[in-house]
N, C-alpha and C. Protein backbone atom coordinates (compact mmCIF):
# COMPACT_ATOMS: atom_id res chain seq x y z
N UNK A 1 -25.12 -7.58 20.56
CA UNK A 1 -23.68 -7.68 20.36
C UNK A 1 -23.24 -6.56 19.40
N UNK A 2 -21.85 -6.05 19.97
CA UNK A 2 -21.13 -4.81 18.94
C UNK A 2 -20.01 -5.27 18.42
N UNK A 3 -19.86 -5.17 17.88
CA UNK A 3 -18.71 -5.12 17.13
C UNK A 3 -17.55 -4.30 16.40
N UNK A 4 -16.55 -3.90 16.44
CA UNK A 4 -15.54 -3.21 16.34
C UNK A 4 -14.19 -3.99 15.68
N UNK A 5 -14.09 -3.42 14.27
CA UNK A 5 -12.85 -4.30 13.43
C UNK A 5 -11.82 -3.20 13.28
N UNK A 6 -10.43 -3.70 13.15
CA UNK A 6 -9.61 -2.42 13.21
C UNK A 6 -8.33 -3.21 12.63
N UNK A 7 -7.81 -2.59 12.18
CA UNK A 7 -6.20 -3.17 12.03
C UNK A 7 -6.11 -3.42 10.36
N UNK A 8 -6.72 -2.94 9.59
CA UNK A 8 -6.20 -2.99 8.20
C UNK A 8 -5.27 -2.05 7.98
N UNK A 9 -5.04 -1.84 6.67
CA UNK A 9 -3.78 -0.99 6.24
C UNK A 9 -2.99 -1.10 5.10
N UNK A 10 -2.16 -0.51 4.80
CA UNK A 10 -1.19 -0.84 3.31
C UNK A 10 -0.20 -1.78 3.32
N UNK A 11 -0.37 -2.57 2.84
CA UNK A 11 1.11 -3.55 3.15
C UNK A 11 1.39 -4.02 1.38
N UNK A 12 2.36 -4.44 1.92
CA UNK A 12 3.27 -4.72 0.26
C UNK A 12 2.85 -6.88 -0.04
N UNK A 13 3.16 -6.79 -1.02
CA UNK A 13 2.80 -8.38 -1.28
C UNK A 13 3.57 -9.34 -0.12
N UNK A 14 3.66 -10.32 0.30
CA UNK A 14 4.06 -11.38 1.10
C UNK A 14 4.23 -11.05 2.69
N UNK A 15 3.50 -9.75 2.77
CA UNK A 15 3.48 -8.67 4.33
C UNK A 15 2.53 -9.62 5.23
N UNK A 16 2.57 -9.02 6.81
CA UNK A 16 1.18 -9.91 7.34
C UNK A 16 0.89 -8.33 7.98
N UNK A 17 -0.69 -8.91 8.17
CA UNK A 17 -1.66 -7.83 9.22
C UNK A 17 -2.04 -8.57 9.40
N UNK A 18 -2.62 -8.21 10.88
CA UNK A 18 -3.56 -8.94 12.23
C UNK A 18 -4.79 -8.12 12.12
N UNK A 19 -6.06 -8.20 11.96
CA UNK A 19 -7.04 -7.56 12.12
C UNK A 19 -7.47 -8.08 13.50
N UNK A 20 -8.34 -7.17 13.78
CA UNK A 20 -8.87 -7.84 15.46
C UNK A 20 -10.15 -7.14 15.50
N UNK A 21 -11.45 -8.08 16.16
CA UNK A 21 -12.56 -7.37 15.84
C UNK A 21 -12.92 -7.70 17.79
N UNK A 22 -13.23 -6.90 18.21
CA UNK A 22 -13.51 -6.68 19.56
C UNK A 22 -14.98 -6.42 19.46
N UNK A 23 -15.80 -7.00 20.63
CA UNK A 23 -17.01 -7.27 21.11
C UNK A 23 -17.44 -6.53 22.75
N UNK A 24 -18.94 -6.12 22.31
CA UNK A 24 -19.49 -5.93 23.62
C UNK A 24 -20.22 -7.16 23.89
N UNK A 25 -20.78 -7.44 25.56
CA UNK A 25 -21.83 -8.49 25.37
C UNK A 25 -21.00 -9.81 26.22
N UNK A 26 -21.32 -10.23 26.91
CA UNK A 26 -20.86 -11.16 27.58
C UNK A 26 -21.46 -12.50 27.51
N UNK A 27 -22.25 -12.79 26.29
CA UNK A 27 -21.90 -14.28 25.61
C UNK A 27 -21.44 -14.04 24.08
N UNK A 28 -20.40 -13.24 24.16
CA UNK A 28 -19.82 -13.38 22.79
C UNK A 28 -19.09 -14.80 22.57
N UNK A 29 -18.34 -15.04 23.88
CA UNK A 29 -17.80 -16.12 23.97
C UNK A 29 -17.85 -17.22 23.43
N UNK A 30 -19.32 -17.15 23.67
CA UNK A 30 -20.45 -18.61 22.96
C UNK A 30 -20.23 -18.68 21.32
N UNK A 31 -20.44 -17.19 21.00
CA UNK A 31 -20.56 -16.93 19.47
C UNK A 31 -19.93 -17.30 18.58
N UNK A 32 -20.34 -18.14 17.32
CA UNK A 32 -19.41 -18.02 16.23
C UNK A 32 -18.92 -16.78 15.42
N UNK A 33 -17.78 -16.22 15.52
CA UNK A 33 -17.58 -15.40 14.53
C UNK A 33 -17.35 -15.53 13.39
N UNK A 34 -17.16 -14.65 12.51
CA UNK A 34 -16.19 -14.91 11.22
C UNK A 34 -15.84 -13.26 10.76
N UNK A 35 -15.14 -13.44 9.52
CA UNK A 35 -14.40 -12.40 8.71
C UNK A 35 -14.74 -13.07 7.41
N UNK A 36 -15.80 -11.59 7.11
CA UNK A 36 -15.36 -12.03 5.50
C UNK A 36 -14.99 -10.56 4.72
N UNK A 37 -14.99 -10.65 3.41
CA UNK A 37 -14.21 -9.60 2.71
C UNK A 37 -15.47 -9.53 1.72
N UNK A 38 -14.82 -8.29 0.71
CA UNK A 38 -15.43 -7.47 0.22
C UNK A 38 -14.37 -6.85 -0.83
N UNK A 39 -14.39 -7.52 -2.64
CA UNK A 39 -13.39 -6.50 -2.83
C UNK A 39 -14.13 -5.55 -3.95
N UNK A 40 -13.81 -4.75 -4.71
CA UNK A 40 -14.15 -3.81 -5.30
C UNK A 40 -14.91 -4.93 -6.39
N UNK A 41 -15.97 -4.23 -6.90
CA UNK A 41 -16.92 -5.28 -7.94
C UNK A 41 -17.00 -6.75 -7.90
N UNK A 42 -16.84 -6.69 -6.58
CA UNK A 42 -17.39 -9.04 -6.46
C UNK A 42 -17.91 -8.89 -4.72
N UNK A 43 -18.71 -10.01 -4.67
CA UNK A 43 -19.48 -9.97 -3.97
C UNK A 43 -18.89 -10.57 -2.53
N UNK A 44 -19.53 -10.66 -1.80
CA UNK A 44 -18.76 -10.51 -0.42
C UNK A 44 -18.26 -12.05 0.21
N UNK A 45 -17.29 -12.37 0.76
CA UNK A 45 -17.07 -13.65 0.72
C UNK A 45 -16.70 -14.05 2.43
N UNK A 46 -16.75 -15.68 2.87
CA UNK A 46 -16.68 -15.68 4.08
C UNK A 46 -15.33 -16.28 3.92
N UNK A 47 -14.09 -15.28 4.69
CA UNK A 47 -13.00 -15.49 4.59
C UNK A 47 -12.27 -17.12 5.50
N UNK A 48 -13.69 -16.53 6.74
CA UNK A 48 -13.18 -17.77 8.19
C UNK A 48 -13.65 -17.61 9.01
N UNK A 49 -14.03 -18.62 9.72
CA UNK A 49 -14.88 -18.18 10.90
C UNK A 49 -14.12 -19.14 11.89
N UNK A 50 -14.56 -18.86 13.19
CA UNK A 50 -14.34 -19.40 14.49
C UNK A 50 -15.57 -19.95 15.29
N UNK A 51 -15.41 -21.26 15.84
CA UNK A 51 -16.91 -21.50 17.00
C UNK A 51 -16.01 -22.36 17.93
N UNK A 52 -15.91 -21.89 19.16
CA UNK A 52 -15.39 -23.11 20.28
C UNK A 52 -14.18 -23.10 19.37
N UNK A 53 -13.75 -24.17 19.40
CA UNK A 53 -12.32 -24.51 19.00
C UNK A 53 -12.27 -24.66 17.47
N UNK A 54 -13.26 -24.86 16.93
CA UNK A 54 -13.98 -25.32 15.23
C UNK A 54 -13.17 -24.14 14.39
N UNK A 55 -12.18 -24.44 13.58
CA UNK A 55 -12.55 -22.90 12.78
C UNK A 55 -12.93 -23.26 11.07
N UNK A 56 -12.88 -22.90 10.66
CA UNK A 56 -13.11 -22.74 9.19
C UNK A 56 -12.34 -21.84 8.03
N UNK A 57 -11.58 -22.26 7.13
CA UNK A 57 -11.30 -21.36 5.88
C UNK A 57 -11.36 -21.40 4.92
N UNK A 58 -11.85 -20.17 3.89
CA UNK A 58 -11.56 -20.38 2.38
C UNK A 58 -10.30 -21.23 1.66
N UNK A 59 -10.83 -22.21 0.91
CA UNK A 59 -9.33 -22.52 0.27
C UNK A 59 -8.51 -21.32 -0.14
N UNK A 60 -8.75 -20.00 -0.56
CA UNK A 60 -8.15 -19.12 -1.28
C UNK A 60 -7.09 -19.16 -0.39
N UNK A 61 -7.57 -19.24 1.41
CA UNK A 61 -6.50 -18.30 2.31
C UNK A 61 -5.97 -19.56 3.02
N UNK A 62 -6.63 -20.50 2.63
CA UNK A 62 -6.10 -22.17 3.82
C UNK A 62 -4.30 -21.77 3.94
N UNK A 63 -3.66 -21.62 5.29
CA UNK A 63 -2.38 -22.25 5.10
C UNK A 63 -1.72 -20.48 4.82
N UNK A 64 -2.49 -19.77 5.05
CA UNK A 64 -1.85 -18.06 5.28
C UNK A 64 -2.65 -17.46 6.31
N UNK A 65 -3.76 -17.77 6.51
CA UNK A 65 -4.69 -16.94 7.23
C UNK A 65 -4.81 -17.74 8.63
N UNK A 66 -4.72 -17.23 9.75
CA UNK A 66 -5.33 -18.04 10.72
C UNK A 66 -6.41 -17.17 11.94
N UNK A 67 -7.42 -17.50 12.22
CA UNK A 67 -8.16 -16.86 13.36
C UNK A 67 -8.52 -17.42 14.44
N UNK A 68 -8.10 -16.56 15.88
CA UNK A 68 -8.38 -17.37 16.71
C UNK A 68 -9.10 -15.82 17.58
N UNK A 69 -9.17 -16.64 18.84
CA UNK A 69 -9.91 -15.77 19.51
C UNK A 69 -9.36 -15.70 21.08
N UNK A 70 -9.66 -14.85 21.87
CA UNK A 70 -9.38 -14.05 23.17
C UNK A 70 -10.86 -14.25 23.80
N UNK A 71 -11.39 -15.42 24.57
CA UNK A 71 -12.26 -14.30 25.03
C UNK A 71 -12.53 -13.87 26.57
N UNK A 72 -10.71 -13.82 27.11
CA UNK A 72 -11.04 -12.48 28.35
C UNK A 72 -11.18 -11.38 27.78
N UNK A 73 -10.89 -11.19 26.44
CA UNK A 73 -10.65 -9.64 26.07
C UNK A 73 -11.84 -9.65 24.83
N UNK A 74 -12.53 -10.26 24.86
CA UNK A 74 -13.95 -10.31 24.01
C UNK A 74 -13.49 -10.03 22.78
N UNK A 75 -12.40 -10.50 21.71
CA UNK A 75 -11.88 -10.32 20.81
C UNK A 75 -11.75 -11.34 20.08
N UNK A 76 -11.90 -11.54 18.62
CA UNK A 76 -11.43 -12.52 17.72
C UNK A 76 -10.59 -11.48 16.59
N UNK A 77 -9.19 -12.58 16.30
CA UNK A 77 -8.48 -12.04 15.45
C UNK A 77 -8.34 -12.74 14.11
N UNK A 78 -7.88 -12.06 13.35
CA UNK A 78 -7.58 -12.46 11.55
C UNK A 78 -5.95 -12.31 11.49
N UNK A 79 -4.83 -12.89 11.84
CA UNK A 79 -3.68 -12.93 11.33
C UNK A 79 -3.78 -13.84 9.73
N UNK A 80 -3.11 -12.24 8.86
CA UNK A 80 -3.34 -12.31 7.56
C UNK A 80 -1.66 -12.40 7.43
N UNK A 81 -1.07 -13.80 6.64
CA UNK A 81 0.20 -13.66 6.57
C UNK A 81 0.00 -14.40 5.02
N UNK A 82 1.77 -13.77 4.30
CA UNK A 82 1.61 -14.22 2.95
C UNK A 82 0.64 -13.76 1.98
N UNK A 83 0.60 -11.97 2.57
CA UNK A 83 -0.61 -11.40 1.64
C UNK A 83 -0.61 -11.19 0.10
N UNK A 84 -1.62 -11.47 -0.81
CA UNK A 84 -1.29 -11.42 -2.28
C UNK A 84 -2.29 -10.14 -2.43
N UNK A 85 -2.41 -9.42 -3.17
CA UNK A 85 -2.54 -8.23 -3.85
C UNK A 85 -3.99 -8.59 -4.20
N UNK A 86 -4.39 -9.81 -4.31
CA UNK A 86 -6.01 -10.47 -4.24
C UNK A 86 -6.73 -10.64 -3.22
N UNK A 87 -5.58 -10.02 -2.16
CA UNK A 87 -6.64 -10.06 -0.79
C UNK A 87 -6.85 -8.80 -0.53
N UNK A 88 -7.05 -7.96 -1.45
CA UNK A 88 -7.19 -6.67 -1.15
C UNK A 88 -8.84 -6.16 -1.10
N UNK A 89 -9.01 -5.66 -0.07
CA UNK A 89 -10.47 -5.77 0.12
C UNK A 89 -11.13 -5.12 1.26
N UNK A 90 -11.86 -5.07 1.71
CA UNK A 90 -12.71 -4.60 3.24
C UNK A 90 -13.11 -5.43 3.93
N UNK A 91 -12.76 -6.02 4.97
CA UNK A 91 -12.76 -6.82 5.69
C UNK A 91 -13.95 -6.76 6.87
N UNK A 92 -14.52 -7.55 6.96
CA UNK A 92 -16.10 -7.18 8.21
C UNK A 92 -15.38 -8.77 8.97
N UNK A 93 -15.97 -8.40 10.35
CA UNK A 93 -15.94 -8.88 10.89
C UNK A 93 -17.99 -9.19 11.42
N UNK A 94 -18.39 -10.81 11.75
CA UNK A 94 -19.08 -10.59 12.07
C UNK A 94 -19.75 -12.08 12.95
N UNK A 95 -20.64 -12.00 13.61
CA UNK A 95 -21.33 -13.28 14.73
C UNK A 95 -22.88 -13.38 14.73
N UNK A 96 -22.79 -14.71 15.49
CA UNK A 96 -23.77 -15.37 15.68
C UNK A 96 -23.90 -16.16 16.38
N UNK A 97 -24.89 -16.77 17.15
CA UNK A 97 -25.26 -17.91 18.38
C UNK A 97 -24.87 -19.25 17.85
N UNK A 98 -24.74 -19.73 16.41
CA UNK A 98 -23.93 -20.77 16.06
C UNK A 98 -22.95 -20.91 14.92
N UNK A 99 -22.98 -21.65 14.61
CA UNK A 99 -21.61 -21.80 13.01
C UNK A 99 -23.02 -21.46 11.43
N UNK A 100 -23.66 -22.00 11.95
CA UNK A 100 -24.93 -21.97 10.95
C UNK A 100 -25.58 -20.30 10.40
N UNK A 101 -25.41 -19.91 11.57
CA UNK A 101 -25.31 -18.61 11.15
C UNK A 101 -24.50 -17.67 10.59
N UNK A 102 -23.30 -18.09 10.11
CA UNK A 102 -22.92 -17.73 8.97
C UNK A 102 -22.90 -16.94 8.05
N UNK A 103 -23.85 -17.87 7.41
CA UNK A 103 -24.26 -17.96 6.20
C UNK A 103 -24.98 -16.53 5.82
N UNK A 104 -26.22 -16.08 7.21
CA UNK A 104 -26.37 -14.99 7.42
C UNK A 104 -25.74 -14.28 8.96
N UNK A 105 -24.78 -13.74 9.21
CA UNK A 105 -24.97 -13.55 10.85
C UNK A 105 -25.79 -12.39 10.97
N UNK A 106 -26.16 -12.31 11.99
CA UNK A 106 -26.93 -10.97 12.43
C UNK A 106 -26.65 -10.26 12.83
N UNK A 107 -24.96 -10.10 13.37
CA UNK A 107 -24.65 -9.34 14.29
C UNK A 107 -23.17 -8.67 13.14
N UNK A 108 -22.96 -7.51 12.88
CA UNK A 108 -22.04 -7.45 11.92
C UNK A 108 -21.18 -5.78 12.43
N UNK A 109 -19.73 -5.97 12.13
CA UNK A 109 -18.71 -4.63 12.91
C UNK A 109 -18.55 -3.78 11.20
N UNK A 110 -18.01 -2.89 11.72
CA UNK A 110 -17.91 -1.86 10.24
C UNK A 110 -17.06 -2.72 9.74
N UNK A 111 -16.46 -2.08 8.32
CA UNK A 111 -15.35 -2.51 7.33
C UNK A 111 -14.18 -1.95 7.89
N UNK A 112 -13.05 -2.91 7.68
CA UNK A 112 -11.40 -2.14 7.78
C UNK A 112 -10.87 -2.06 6.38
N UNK A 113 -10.13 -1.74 5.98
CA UNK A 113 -9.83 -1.85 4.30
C UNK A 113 -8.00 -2.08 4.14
N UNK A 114 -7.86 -3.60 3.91
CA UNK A 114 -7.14 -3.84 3.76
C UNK A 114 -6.31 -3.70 1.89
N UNK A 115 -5.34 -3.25 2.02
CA UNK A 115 -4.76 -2.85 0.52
C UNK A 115 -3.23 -3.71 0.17
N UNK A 116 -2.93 -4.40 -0.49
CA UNK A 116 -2.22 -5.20 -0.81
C UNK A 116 -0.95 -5.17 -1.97
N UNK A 117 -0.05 -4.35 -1.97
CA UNK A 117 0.42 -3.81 -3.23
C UNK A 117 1.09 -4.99 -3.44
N UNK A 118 1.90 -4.61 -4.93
CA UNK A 118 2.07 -5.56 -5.56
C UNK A 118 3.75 -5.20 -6.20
């Protein structure tokens, strides 16, 4: 599985971006994804993930963030709304054959770098 994340950018405080991480591989479908971040000096965090209909989020983002997924178009997205200047960060997108994998996935897309002014 490949992976491909795209759609960060500069936005001002209470802005939204959609990140979208697109897949090769034709049981991505199956796959749990997720998004996690990355901000300057702290360690990397799992923002949210997706499995089947299941999703998952950080309390930080519960209730701003939502991800869902496409998969005629082998894509899972990150609509980031109600952005705070603390979500500023590099965003990975990344999968695995279940939700459990997680924790580590194996399968991981570059960084987008989302910036959050204030």
């Amino acid at each position: 599985v490949q992976l491909q994340a795209s759609g960060g950018g500069l936005v001002q405080a209470g802005g939204s971006l959609r990140l979208s991480c697109a897949a090769s591989g034709r049981t991505f479908g199956t796959y749990a994804t997720g998004w996690f971040r990355q901000a300057p000096g702290k360690e990397r965090e799992l923002v949210a993930h997706i499995s089947g209909r299941t999703t998952y989020y950080a309390d930080s983002v519960k209730g701003r963030f939502t991800v869902s997924r496409d998969n005629a178009k082998n894509t899972v997205y990150l609509q980031m709304n109600s952005l705070k200047p603390e979500d500023t960060a590099v965003y990975y997108c990344a999968a695995g054959a279940s939700v459990a994998t997680m924790r580590h996935p194996p399968y991981w897309g570059q960084g987008t770098l989302v910036t959050v002014s204030s």
